[in-house]
N, C-alpha and C. Protein backbone atom coordinates (compact mmCIF):
# COMPACT_ATOMS: atom_id res chain seq x y z
N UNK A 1 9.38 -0.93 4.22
CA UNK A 1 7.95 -0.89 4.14
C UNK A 1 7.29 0.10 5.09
N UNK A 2 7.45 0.64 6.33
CA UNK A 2 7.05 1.24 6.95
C UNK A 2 6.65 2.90 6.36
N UNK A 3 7.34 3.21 5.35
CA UNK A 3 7.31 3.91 4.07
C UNK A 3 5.97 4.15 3.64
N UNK A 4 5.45 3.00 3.60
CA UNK A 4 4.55 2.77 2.57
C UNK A 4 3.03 3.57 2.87
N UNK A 5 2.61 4.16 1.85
CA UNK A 5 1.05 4.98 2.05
C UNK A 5 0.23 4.49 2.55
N UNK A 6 -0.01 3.03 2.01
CA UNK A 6 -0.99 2.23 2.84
C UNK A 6 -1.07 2.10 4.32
N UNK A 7 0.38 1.59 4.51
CA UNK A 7 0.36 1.87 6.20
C UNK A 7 0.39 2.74 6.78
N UNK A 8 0.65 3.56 6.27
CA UNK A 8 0.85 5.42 7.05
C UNK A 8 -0.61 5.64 6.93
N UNK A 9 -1.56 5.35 5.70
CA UNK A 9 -2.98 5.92 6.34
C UNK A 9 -3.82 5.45 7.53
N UNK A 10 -3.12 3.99 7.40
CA UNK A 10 -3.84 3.45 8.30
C UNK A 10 -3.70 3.54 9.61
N UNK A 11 -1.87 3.53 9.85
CA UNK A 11 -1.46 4.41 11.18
C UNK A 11 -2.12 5.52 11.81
N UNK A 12 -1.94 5.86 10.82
CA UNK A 12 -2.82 7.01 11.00
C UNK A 12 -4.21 7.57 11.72
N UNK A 13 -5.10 6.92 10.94
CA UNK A 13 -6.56 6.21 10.94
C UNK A 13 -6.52 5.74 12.39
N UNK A 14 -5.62 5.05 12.52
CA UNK A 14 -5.79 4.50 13.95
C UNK A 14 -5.43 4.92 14.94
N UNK A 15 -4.30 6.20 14.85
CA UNK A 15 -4.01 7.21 15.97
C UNK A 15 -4.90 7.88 16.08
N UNK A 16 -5.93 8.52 14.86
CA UNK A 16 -6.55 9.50 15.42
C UNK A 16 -8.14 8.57 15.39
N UNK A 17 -7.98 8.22 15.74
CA UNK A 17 -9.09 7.09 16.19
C UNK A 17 -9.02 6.88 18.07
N UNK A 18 -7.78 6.81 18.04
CA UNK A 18 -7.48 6.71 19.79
C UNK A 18 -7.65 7.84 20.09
N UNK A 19 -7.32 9.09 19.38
CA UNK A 19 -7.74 10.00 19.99
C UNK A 19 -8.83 10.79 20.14
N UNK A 20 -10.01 10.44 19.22
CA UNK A 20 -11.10 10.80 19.35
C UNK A 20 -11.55 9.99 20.29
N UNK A 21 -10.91 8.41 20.88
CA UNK A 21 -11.22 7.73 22.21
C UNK A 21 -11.34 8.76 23.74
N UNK A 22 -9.68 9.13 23.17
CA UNK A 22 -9.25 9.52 24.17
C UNK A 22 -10.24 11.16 25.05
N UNK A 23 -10.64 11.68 23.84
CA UNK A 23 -11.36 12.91 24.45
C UNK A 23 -12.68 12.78 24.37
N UNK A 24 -13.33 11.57 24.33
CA UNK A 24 -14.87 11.20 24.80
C UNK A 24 -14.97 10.75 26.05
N UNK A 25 -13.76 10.10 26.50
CA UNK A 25 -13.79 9.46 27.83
C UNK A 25 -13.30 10.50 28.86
N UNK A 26 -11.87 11.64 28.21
CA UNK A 26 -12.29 12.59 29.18
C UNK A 26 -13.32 13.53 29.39
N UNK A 27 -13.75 13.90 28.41
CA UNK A 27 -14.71 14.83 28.18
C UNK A 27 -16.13 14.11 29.39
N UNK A 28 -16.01 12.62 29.15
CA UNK A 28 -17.30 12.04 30.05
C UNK A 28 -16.12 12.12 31.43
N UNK A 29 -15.63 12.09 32.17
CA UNK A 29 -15.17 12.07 32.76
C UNK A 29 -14.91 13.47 33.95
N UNK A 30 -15.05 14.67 32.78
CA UNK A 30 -15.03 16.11 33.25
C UNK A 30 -16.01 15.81 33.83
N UNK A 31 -17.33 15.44 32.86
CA UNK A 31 -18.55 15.93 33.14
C UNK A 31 -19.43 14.94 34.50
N UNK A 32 -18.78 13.92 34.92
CA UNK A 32 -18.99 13.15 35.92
C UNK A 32 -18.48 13.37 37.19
N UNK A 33 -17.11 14.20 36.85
CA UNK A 33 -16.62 14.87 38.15
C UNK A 33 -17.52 16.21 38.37
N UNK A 34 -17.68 17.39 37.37
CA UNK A 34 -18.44 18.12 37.48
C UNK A 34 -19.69 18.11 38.16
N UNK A 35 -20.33 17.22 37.62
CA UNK A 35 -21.65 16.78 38.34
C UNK A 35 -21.33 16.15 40.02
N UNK A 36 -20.25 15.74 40.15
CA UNK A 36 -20.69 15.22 41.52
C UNK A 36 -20.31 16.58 42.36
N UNK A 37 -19.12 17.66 42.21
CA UNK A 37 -19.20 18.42 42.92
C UNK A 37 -20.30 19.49 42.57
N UNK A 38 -20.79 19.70 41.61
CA UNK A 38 -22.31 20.37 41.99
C UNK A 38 -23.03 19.87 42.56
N UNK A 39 -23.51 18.55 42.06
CA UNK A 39 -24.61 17.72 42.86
C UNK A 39 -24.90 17.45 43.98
N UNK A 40 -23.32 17.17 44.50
CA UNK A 40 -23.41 16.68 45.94
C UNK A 40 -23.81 17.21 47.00
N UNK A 41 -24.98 17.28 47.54
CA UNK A 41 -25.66 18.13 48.98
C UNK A 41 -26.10 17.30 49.83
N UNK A 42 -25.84 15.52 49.58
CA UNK A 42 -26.40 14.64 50.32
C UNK A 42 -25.82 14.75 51.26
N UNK A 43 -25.92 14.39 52.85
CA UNK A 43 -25.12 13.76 53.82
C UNK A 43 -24.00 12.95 53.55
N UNK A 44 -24.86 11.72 52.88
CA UNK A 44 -23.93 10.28 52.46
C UNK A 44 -22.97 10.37 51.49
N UNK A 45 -23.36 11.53 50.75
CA UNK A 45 -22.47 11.11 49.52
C UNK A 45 -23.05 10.53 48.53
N UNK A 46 -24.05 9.59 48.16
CA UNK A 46 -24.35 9.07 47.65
C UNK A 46 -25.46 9.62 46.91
N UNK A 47 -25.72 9.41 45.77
CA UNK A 47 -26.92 9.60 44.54
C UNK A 47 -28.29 8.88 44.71
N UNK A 48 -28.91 9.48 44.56
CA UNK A 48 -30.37 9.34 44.46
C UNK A 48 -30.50 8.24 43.10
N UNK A 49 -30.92 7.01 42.46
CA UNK A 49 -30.42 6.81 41.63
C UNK A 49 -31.94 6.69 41.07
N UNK A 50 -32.79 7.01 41.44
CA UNK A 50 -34.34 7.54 41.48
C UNK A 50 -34.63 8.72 40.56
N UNK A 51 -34.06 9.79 40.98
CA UNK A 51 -34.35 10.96 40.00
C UNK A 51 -33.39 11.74 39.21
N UNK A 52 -33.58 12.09 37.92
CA UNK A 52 -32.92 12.42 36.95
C UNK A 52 -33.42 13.52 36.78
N UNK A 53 -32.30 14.60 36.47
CA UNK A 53 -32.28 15.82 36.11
C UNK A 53 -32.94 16.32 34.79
């Protein structure tokens, strides 16, 4: 059975399902590291959580 079309689309379906997971979370992830080493000019370290760009 593992053969079978049905399950292969769905395998399928569901690998590339993880992987459209997988490159939204890095992609948010670039862009959160990105931002903190531009951003960062505080003393603390810490974000203003007040004002938005």
């Amino acid at each position: 059975m593992p053969d079978d079309p049905d399950t292969r689309t769905t395998r399928e379906e569901r690998l590339a399902a993880k992987l459209r997971e997988n490159l939204r979370r890095r992609k948010a992830q670039a862009r959160a590291s990105k931002g903190a080493q531009v951003g960062d000019t505080g003393d603390s370290g810490l974000s203003n959580p007040g004002t938005k760009s």
